[in-house]
PDB file of N, CA and C in Angstrom:
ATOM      1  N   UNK A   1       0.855  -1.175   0.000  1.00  0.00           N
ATOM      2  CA  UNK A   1       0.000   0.000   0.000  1.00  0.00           C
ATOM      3  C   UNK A   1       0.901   1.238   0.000  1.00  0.00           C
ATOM      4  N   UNK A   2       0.633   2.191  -0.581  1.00  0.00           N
ATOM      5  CA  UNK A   2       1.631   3.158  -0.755  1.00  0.00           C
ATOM      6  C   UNK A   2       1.134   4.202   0.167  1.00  0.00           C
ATOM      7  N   UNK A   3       2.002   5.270   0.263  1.00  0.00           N
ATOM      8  CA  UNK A   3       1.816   6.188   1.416  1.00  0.00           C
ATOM      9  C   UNK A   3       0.372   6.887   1.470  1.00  0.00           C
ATOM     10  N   UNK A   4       0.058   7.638   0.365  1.00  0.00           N
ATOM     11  CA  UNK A   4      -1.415   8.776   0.104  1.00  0.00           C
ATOM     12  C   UNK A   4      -2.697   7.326   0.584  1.00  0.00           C
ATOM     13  N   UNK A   5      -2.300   6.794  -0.126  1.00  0.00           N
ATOM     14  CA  UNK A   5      -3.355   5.125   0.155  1.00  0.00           C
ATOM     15  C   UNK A   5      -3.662   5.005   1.862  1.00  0.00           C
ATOM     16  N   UNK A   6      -2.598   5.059   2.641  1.00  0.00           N
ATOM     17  CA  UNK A   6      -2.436   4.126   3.753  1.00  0.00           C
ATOM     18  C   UNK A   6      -3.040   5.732   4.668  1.00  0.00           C
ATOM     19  N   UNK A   7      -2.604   6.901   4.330  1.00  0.00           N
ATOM     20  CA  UNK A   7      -3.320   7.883   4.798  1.00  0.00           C
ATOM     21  C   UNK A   7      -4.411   8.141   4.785  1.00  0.00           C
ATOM     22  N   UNK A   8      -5.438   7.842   3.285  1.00  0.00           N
ATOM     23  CA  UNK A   8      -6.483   7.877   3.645  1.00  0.00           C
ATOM     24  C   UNK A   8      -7.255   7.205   3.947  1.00  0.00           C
ATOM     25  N   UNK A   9      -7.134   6.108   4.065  1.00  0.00           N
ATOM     26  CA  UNK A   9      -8.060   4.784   4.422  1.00  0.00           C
ATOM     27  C   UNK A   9      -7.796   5.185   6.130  1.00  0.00           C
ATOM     28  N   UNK A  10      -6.845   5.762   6.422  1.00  0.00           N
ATOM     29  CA  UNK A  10      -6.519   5.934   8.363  1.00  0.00           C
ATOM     30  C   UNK A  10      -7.471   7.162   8.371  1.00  0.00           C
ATOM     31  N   UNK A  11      -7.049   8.173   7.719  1.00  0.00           N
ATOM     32  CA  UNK A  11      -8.281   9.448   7.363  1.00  0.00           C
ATOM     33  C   UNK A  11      -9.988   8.966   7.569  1.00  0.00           C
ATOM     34  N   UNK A  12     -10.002   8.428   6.603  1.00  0.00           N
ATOM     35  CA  UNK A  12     -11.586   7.842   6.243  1.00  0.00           C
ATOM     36  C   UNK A  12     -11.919   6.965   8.321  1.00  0.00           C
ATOM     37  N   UNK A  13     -11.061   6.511   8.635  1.00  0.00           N
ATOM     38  CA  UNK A  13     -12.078   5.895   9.652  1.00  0.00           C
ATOM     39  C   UNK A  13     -11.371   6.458  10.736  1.00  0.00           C
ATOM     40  N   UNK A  14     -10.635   7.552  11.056  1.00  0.00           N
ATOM     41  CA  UNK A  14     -10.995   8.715  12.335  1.00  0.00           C
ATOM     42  C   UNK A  14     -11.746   9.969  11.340  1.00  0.00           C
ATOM     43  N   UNK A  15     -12.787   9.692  10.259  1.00  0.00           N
ATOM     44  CA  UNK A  15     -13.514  10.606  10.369  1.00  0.00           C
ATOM     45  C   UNK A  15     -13.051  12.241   9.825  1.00  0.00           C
ATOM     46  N   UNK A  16     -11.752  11.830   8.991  1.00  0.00           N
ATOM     47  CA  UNK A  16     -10.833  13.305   9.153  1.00  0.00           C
ATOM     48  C   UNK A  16     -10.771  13.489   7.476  1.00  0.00           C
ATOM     49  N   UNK A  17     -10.621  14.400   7.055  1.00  0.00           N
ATOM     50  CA  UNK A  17      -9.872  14.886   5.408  1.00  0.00           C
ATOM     51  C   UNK A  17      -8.482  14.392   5.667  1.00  0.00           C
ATOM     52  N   UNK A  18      -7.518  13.625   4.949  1.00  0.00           N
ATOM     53  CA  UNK A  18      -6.320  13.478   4.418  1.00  0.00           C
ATOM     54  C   UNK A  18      -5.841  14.906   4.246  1.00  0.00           C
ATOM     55  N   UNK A  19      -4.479  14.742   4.590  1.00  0.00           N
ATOM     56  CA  UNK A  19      -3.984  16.402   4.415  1.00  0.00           C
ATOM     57  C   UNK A  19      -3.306  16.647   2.679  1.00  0.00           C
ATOM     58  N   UNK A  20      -3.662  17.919   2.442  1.00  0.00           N
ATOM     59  CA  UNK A  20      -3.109  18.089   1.332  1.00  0.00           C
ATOM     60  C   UNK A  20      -1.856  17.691   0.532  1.00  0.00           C
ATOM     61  N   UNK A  21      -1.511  17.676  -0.700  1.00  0.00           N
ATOM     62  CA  UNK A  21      -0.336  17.661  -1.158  1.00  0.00           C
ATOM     63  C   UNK A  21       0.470  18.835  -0.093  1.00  0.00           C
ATOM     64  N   UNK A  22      -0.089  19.839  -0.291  1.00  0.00           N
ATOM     65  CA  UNK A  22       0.651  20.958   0.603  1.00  0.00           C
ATOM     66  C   UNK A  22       1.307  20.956   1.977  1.00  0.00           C
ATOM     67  N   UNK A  23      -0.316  20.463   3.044  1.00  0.00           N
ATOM     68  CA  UNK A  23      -0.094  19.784   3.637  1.00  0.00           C
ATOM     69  C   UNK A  23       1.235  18.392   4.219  1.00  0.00           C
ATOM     70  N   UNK A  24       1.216  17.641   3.502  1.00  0.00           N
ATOM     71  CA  UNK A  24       2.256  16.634   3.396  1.00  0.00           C
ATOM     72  C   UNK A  24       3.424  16.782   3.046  1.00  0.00           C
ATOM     73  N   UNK A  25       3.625  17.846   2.222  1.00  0.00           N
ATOM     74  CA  UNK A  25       4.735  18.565   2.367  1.00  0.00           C
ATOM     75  C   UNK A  25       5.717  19.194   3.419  1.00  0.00           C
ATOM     76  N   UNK A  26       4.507  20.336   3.696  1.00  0.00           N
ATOM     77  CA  UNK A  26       5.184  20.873   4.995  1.00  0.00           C
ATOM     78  C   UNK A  26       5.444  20.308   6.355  1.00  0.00           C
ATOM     79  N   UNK A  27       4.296  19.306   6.435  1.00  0.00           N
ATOM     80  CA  UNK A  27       4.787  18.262   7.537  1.00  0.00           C
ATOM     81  C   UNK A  27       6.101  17.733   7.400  1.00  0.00           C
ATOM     82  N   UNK A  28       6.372  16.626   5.768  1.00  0.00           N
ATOM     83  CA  UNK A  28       7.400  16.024   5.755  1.00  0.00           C
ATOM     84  C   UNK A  28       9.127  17.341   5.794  1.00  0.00           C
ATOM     85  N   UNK A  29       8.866  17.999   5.206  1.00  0.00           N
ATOM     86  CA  UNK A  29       9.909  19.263   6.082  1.00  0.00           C
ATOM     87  C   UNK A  29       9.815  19.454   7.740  1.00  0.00           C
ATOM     88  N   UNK A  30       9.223  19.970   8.210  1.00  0.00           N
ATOM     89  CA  UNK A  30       8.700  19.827   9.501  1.00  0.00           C
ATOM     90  C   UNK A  30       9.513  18.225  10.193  1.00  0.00           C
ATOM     91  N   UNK A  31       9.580  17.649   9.783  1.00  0.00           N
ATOM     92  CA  UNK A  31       9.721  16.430  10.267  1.00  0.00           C
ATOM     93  C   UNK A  31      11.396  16.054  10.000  1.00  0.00           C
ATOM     94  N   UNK A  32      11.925  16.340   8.285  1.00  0.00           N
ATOM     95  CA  UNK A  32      12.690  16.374   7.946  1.00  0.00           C
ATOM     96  C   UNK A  32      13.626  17.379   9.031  1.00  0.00           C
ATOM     97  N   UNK A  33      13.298  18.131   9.328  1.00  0.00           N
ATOM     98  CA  UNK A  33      14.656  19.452  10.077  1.00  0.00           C
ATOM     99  C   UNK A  33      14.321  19.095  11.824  1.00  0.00           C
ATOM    100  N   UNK A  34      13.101  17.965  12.400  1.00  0.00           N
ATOM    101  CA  UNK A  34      13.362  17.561  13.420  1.00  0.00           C
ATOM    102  C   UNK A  34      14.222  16.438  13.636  1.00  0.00           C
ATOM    103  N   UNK A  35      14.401  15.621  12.594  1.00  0.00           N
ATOM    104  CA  UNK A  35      14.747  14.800  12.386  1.00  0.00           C
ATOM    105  C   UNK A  35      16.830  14.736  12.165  1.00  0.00           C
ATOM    106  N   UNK A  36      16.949  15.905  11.191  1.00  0.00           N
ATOM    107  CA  UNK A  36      18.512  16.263  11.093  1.00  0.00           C
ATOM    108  C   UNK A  36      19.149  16.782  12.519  1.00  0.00           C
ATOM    109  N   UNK A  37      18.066  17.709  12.916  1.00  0.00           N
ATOM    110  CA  UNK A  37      18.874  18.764  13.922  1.00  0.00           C
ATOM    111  C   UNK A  37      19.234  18.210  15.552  1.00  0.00           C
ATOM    112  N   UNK A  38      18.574  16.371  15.910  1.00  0.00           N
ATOM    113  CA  UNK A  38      18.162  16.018  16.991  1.00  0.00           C
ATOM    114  C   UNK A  38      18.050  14.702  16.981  1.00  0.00           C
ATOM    115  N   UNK A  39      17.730  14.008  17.674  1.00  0.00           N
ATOM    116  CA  UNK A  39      17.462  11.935  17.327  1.00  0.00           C
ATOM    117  C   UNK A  39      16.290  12.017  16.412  1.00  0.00           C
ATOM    118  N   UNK A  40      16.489  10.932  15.586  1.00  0.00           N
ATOM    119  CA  UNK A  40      15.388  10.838  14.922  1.00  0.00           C
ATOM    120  C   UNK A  40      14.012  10.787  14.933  1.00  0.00           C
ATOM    121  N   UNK A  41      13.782   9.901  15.852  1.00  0.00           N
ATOM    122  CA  UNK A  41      12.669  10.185  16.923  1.00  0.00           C
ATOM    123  C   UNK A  41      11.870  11.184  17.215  1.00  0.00           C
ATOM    124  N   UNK A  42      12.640  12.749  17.122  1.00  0.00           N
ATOM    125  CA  UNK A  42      12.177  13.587  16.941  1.00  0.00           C
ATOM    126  C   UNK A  42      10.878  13.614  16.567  1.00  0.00           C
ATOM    127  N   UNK A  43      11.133  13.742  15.008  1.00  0.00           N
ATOM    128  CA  UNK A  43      10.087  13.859  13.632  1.00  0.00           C
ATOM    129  C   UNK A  43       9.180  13.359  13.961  1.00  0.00           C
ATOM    130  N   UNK A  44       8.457  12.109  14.276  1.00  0.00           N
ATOM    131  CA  UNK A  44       7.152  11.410  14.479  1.00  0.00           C
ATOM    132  C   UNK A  44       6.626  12.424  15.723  1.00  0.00           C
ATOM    133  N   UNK A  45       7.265  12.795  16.683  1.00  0.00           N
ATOM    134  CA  UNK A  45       6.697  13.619  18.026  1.00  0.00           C
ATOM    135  C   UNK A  45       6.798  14.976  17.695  1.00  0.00           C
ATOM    136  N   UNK A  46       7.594  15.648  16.871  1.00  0.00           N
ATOM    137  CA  UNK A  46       7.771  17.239  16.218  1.00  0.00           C
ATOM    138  C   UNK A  46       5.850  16.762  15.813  1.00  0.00           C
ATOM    139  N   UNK A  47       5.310  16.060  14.647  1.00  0.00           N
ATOM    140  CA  UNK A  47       4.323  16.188  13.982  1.00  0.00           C
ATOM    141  C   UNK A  47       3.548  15.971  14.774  1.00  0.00           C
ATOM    142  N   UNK A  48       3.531  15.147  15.843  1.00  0.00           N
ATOM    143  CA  UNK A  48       2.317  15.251  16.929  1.00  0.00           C
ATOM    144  C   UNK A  48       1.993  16.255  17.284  1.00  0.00           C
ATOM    145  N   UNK A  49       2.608  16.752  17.880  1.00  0.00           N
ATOM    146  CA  UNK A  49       2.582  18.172  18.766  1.00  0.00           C
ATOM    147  C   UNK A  49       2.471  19.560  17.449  1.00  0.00           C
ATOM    148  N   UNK A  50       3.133  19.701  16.554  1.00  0.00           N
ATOM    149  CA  UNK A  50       2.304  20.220  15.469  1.00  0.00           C
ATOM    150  C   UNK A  50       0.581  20.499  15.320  1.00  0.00           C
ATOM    151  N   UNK A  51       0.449  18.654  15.595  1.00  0.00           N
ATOM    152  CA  UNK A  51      -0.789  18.574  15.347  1.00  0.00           C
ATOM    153  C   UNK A  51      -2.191  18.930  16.412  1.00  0.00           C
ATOM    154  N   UNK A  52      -1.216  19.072  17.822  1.00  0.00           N
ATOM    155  CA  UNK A  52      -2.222  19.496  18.728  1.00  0.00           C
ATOM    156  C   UNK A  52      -1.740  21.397  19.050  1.00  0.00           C
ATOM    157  N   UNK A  53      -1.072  21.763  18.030  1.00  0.00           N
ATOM    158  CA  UNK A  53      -1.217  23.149  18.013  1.00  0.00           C
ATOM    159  C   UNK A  53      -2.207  23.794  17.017  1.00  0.00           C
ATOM    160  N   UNK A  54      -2.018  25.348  17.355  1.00  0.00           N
ATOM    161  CA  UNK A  54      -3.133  26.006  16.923  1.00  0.00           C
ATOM    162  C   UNK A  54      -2.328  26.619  15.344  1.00  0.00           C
ATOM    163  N   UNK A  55      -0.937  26.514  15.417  1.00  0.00           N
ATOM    164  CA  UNK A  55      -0.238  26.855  14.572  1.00  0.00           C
ATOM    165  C   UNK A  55       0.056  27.162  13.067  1.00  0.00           C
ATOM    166  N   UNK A  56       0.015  27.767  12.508  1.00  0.00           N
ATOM    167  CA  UNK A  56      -0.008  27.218  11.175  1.00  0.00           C
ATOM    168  C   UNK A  56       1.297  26.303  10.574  1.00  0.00           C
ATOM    169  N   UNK A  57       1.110  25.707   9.705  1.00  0.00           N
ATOM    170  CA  UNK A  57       2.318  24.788   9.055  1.00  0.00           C
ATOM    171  C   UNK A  57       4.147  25.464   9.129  1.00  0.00           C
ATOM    172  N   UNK A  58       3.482  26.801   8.067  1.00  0.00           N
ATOM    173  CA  UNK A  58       5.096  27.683   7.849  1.00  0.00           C
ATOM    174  C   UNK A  58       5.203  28.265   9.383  1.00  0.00           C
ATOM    175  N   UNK A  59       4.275  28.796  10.279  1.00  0.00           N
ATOM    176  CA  UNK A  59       4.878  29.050  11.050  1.00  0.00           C
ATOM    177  C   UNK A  59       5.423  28.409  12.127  1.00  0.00           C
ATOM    178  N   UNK A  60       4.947  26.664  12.573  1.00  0.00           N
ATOM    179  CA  UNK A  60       5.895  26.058  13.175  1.00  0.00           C
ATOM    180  C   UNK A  60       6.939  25.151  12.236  1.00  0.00           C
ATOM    181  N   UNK A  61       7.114  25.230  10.927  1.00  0.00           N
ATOM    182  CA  UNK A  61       8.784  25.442  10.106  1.00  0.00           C
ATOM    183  C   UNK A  61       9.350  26.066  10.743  1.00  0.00           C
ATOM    184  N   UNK A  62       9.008  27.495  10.970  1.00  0.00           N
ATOM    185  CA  UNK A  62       9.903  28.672  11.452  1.00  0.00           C
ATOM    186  C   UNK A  62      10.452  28.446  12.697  1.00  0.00           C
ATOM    187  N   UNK A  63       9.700  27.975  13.790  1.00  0.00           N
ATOM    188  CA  UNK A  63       9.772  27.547  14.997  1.00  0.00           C
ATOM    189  C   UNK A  63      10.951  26.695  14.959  1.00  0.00           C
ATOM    190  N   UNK A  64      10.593  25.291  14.274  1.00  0.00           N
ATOM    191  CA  UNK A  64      11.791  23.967  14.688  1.00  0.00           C
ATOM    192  C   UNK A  64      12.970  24.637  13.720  1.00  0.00           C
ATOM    193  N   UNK A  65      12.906  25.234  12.554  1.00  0.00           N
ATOM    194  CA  UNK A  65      14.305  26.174  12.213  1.00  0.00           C
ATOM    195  C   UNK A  65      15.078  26.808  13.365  1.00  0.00           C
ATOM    196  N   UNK A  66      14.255  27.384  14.101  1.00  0.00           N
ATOM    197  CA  UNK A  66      15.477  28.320  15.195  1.00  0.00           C
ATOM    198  C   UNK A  66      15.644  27.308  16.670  1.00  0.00           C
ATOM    199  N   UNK A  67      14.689  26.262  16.888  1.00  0.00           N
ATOM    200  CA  UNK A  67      14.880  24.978  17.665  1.00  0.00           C
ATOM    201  C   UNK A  67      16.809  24.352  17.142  1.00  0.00           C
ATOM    202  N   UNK A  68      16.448  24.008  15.696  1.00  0.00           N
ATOM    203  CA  UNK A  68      17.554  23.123  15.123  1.00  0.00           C
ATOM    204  C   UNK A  68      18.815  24.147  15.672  1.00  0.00           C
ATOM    205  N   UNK A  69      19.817  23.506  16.076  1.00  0.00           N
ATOM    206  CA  UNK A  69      21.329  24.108  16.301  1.00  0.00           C
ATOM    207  C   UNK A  69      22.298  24.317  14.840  1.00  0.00           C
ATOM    208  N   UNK A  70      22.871  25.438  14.880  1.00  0.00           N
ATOM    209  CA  UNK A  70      23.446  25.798  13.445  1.00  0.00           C
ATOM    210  C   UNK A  70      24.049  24.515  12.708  1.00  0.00           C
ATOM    211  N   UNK A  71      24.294  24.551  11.753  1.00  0.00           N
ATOM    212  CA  UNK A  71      24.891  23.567  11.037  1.00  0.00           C
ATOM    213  C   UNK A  71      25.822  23.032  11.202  1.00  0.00           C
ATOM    214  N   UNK A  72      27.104  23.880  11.903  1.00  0.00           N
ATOM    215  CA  UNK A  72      28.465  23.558  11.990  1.00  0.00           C
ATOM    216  C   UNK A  72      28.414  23.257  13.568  1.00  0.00           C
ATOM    217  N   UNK A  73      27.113  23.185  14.537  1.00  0.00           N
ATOM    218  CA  UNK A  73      27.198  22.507  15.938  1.00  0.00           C
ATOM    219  C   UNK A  73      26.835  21.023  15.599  1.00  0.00           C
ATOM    220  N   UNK A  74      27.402  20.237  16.394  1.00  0.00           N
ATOM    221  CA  UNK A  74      27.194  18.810  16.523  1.00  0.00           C
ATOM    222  C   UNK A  74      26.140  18.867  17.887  1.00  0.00           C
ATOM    223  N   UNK A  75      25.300  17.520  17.126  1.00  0.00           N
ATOM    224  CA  UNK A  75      24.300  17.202  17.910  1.00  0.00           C
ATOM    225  C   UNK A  75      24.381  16.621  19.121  1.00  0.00           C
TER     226      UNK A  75
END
């Protein structure tokens, strides 16, 4: 089953819209820069908590951007 598939069939029975191309995007960024900047682990709990904010998408990007430690710090 491929990813958009396995989302909405989970969508369809909590009752929810599947998130956009857009959507899925900015999550998978979102997830992507919790994921580089910290344990991997991160990313799955960055998008939780995303998801129980009031936030918009770009503006918690902006957020885990100044979270992440500069490039040239080790994690």
């Amino acid at each position: 089953m491929r990813r958009d598939e396995w989302l909405a069939d989970f969508c369809e029975r909590l009752d929810l819209e599947p998130p956009s191309k857009e959507e899925v995007g900015a999550l998978l960024d979102l997830a992507a820069t919790a994921a580089h900047s910290s344990e991997r682990t991160a990313a799955p709990l960055a998008c939780w908590v995303a998801g129980r904010s009031d936030r918009s998408l770009a503006e918690l990007s902006e957020i885990a951007k100044e979270v992440a430690p500069p490039a040239d710090e080790e994690r």
